[in-house]
PDB file of N, CA and C in Angstrom:
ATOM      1  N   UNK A   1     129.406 104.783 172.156  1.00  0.00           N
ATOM      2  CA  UNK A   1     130.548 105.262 171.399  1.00  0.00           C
ATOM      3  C   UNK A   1     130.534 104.610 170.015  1.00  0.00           C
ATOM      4  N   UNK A   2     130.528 104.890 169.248  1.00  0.00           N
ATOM      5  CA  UNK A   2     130.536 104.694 167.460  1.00  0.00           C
ATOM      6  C   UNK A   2     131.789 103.739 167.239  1.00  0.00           C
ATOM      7  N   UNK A   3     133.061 104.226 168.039  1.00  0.00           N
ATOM      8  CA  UNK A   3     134.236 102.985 167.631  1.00  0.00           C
ATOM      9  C   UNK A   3     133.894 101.897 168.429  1.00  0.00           C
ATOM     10  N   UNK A   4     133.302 101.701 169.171  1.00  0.00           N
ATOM     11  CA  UNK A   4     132.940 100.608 170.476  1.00  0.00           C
ATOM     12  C   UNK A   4     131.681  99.756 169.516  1.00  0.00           C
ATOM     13  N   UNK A   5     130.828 100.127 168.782  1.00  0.00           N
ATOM     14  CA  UNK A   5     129.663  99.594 167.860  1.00  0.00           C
ATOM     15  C   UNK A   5     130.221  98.929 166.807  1.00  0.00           C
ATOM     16  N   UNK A   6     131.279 100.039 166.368  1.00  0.00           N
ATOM     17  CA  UNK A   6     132.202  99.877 165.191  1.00  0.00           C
ATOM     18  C   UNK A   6     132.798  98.190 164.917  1.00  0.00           C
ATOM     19  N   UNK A   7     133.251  97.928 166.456  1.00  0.00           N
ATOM     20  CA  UNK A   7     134.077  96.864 166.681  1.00  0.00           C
ATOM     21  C   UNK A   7     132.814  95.803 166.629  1.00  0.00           C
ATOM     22  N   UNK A   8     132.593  95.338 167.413  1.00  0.00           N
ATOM     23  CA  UNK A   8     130.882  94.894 168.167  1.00  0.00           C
ATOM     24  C   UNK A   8     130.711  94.102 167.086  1.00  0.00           C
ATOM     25  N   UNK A   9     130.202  95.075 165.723  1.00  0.00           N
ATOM     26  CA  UNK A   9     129.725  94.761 164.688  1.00  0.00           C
ATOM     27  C   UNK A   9     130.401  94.221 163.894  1.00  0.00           C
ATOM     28  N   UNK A  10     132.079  94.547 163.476  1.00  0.00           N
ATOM     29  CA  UNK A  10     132.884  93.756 162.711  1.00  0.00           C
ATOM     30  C   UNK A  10     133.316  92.079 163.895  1.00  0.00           C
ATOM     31  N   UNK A  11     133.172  92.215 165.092  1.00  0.00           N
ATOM     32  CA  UNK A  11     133.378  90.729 165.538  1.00  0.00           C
ATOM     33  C   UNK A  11     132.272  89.974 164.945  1.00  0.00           C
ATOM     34  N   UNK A  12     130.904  90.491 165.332  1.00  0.00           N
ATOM     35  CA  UNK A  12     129.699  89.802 165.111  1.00  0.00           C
ATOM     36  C   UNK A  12     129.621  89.264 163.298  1.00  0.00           C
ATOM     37  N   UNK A  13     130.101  90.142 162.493  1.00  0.00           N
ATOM     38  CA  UNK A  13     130.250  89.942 161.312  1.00  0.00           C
ATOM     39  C   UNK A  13     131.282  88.695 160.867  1.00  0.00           C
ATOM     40  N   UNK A  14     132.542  88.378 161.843  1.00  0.00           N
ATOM     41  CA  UNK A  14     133.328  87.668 161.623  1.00  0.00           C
ATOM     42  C   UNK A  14     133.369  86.411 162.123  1.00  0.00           C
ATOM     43  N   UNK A  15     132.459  86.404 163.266  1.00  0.00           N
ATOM     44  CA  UNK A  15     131.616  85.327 163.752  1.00  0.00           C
ATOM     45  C   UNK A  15     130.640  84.588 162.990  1.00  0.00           C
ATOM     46  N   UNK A  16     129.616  85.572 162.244  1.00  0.00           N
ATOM     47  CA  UNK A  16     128.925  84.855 161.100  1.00  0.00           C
ATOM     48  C   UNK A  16     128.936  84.777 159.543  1.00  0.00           C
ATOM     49  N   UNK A  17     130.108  85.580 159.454  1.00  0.00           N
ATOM     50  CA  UNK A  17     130.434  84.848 158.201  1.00  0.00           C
ATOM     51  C   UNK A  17     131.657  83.235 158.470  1.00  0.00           C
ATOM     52  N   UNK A  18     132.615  84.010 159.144  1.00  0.00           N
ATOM     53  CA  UNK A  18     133.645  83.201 159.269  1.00  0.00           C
ATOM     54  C   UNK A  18     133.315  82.171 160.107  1.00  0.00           C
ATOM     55  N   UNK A  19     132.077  81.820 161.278  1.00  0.00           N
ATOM     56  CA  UNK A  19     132.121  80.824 161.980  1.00  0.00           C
ATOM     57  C   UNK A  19     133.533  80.630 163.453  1.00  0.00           C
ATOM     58  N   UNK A  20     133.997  82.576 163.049  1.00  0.00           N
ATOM     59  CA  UNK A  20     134.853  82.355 164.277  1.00  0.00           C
ATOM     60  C   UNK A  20     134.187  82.350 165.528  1.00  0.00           C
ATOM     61  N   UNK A  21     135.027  81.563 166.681  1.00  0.00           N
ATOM     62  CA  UNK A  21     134.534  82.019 168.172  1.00  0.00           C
ATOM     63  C   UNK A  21     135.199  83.641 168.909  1.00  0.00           C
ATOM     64  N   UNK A  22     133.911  84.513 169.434  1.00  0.00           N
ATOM     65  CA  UNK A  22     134.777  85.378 169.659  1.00  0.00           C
ATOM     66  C   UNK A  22     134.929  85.508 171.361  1.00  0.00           C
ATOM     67  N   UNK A  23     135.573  86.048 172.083  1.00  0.00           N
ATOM     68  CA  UNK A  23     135.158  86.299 173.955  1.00  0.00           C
ATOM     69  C   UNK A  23     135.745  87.122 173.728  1.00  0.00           C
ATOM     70  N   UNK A  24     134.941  88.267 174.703  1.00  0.00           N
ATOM     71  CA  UNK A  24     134.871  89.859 174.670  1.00  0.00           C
ATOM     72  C   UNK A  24     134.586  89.651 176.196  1.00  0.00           C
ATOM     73  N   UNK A  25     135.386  90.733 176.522  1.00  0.00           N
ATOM     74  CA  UNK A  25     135.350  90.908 178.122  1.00  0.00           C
ATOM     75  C   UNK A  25     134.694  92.076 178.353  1.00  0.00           C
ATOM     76  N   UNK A  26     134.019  92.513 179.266  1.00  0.00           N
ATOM     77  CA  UNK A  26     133.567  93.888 179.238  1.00  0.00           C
ATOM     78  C   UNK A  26     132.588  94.144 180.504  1.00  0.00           C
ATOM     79  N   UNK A  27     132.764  95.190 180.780  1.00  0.00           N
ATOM     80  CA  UNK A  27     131.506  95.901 182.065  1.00  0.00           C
ATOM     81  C   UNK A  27     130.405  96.504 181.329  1.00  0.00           C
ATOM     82  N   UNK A  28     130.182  96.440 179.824  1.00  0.00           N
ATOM     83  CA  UNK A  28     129.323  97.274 179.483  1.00  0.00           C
ATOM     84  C   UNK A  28     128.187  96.790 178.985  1.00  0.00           C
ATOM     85  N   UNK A  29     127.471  96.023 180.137  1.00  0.00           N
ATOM     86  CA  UNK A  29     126.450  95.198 179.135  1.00  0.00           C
ATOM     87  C   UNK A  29     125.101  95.657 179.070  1.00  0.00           C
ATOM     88  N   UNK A  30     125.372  96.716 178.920  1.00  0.00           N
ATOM     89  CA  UNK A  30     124.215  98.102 178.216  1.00  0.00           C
ATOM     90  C   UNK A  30     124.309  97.585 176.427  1.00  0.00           C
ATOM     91  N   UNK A  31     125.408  97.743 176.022  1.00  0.00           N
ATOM     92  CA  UNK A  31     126.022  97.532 174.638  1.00  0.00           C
ATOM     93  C   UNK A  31     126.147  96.147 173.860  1.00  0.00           C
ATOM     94  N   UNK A  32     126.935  95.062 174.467  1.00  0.00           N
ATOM     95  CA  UNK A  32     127.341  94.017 174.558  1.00  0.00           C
ATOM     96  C   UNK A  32     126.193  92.605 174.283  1.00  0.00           C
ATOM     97  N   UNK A  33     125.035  92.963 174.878  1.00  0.00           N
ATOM     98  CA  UNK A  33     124.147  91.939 174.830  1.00  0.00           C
ATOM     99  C   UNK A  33     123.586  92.031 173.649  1.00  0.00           C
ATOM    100  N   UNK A  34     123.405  92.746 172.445  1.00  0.00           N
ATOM    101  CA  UNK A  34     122.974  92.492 171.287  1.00  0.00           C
ATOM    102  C   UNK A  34     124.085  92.108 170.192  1.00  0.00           C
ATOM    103  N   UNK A  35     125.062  91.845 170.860  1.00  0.00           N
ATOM    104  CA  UNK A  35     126.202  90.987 169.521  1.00  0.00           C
ATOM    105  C   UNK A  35     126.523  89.855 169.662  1.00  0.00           C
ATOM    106  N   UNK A  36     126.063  89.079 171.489  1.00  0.00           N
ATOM    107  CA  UNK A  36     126.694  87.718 171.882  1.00  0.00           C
ATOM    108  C   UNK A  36     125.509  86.911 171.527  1.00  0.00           C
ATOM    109  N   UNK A  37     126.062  85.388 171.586  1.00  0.00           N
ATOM    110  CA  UNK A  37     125.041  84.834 172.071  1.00  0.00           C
ATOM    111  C   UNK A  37     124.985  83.988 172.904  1.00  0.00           C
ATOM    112  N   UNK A  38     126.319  83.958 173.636  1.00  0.00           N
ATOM    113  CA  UNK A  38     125.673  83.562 175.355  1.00  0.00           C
ATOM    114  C   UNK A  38     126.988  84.695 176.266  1.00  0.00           C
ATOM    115  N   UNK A  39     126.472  84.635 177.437  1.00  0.00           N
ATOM    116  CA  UNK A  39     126.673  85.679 178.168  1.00  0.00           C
ATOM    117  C   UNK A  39     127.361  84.736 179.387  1.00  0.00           C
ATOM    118  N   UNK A  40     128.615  85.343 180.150  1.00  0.00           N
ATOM    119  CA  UNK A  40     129.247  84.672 181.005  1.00  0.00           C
ATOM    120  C   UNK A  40     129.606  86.164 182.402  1.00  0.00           C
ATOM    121  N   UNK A  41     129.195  86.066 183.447  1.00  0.00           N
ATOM    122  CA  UNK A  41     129.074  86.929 184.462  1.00  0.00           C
ATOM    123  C   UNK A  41     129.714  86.642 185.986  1.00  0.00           C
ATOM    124  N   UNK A  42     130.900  87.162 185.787  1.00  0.00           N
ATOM    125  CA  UNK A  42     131.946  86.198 187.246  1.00  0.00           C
ATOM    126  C   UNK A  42     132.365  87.955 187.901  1.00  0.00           C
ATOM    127  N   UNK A  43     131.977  87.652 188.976  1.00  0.00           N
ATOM    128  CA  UNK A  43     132.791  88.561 190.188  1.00  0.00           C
ATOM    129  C   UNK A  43     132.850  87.401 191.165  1.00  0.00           C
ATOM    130  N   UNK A  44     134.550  87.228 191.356  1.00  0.00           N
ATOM    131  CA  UNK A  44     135.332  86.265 191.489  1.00  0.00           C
ATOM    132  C   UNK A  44     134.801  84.844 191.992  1.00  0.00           C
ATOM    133  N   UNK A  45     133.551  84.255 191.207  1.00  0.00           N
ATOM    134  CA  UNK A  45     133.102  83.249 191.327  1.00  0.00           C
ATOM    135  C   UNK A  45     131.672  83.492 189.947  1.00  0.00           C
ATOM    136  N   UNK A  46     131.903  82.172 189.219  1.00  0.00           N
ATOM    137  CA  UNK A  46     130.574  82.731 187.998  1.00  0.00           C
ATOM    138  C   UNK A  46     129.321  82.633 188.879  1.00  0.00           C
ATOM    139  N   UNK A  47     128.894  83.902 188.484  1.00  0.00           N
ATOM    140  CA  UNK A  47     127.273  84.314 188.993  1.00  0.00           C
ATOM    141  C   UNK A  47     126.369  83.492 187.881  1.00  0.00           C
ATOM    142  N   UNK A  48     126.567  83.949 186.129  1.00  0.00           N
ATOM    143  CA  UNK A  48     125.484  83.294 185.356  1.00  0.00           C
ATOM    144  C   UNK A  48     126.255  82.992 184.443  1.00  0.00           C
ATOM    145  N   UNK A  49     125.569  82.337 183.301  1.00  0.00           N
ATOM    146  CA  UNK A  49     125.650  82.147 182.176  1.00  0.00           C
ATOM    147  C   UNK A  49     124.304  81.198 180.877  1.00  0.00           C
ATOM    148  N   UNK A  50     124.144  81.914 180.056  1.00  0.00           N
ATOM    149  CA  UNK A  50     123.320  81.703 179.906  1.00  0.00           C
ATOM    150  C   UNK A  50     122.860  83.044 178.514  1.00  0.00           C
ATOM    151  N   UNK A  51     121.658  82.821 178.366  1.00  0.00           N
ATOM    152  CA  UNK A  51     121.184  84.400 177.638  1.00  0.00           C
ATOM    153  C   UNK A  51     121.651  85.047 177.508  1.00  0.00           C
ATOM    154  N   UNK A  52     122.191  86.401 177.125  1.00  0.00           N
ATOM    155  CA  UNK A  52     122.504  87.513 176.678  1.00  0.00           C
ATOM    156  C   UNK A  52     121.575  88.520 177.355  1.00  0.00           C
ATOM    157  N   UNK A  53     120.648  88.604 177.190  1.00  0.00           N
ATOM    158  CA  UNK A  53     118.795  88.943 177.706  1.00  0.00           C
ATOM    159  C   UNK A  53     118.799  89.463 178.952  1.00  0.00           C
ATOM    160  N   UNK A  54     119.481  87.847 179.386  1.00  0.00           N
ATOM    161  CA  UNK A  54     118.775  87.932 180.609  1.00  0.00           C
ATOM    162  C   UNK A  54     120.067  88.687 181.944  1.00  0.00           C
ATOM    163  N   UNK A  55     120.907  88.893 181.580  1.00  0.00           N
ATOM    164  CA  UNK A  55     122.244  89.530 182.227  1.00  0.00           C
ATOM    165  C   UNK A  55     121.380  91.030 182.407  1.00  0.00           C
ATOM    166  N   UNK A  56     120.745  91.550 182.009  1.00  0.00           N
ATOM    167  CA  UNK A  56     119.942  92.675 182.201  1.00  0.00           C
ATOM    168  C   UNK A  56     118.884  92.597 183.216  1.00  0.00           C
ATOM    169  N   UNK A  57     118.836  91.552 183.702  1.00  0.00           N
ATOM    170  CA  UNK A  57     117.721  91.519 184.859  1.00  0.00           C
ATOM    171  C   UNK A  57     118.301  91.929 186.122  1.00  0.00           C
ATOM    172  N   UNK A  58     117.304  93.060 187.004  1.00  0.00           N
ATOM    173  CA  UNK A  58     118.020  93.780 188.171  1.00  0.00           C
ATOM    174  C   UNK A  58     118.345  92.111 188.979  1.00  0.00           C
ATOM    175  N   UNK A  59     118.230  91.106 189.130  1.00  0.00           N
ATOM    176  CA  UNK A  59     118.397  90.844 190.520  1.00  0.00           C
ATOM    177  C   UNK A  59     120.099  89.631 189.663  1.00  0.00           C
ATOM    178  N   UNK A  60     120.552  89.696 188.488  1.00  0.00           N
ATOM    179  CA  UNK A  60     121.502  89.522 188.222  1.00  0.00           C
ATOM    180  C   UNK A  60     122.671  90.799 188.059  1.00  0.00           C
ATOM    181  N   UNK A  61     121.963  91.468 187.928  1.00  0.00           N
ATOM    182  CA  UNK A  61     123.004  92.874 187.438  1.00  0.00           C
ATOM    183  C   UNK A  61     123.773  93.100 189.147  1.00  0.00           C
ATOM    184  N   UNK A  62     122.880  92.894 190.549  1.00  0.00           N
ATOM    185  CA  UNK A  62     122.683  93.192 191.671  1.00  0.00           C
ATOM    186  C   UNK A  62     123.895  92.428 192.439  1.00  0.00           C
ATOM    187  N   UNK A  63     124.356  91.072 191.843  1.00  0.00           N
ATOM    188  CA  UNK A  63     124.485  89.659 192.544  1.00  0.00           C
ATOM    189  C   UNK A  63     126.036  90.060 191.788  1.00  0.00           C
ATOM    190  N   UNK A  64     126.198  90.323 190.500  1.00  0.00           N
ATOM    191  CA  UNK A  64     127.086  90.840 189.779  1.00  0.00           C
ATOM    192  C   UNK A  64     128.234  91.737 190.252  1.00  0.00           C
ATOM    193  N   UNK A  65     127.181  92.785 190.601  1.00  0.00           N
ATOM    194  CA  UNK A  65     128.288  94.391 190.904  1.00  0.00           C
ATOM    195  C   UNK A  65     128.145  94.386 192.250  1.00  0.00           C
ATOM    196  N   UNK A  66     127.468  93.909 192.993  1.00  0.00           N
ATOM    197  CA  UNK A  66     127.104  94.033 194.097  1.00  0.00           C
ATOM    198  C   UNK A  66     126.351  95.222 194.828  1.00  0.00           C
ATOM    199  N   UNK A  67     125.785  96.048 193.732  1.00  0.00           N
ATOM    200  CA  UNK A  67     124.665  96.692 194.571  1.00  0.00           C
ATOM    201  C   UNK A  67     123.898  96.923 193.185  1.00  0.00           C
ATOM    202  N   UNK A  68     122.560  97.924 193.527  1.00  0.00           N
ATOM    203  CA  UNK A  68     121.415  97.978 192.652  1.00  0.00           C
ATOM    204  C   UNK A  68     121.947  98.804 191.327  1.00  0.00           C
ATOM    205  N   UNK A  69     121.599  98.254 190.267  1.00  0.00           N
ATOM    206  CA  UNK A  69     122.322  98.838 188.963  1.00  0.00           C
ATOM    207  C   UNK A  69     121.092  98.888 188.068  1.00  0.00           C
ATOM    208  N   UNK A  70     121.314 100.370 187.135  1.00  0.00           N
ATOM    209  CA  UNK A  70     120.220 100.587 186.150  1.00  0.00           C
ATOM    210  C   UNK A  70     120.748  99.972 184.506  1.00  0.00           C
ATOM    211  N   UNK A  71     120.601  99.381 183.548  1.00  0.00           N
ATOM    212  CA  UNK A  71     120.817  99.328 182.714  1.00  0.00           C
ATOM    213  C   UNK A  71     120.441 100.923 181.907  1.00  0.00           C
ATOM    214  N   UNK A  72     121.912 101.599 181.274  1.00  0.00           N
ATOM    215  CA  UNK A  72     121.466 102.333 180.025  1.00  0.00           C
ATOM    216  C   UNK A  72     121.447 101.406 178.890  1.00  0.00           C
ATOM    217  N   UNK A  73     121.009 101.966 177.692  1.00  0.00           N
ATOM    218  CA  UNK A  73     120.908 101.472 176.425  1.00  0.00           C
ATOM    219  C   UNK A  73     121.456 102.698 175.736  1.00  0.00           C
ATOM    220  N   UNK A  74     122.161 102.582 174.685  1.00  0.00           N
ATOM    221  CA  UNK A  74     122.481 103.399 173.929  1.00  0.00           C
ATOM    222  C   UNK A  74     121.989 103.267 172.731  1.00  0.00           C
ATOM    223  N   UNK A  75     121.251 104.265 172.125  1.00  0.00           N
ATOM    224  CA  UNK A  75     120.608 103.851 170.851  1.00  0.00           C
ATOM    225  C   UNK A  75     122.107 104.715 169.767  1.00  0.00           C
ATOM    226  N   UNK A  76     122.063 104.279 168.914  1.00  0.00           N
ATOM    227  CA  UNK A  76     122.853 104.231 167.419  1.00  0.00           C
ATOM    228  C   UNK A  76     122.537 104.819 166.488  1.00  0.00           C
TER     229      UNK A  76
END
């Protein structure tokens, strides 16, 4: 979604100019992993944290949602 990038990009922008901290909550980490730079993953106990990257690996995505999940990517 273009307003969902829209945002993404003005946090990430306000993060490195301004040096703010931002936390973004979200299920969509198709999108999400190219604006953070660390990644936090709790179904009601934290599974990871760590990389951004690596939240895309099936046997975290799995442990996460609790069953087998495909990453989309949305290109821009």
């Amino acid at each position: 979604f273009p307003g969902q990038q829209t945002v993404y990009e003005l946090l990430k922008k306000l993060r490195d100019e301004k040096g703010f901290t931002v936390i973004t909550v979200t299920h969509d980490v198709g999108v999400v992993w190219k604006y953070v730079d660390r990644a936090v993953c709790i179904n009601r106990k934290l599974h990871y944290h760590g990389e951004p990257t690596a939240i895309l690996k099936p046997e975290i995505l799995r442990i996460v949602y609790g069953t087998e999940v495909v990453p989309l990517f949305h290109r821009h």
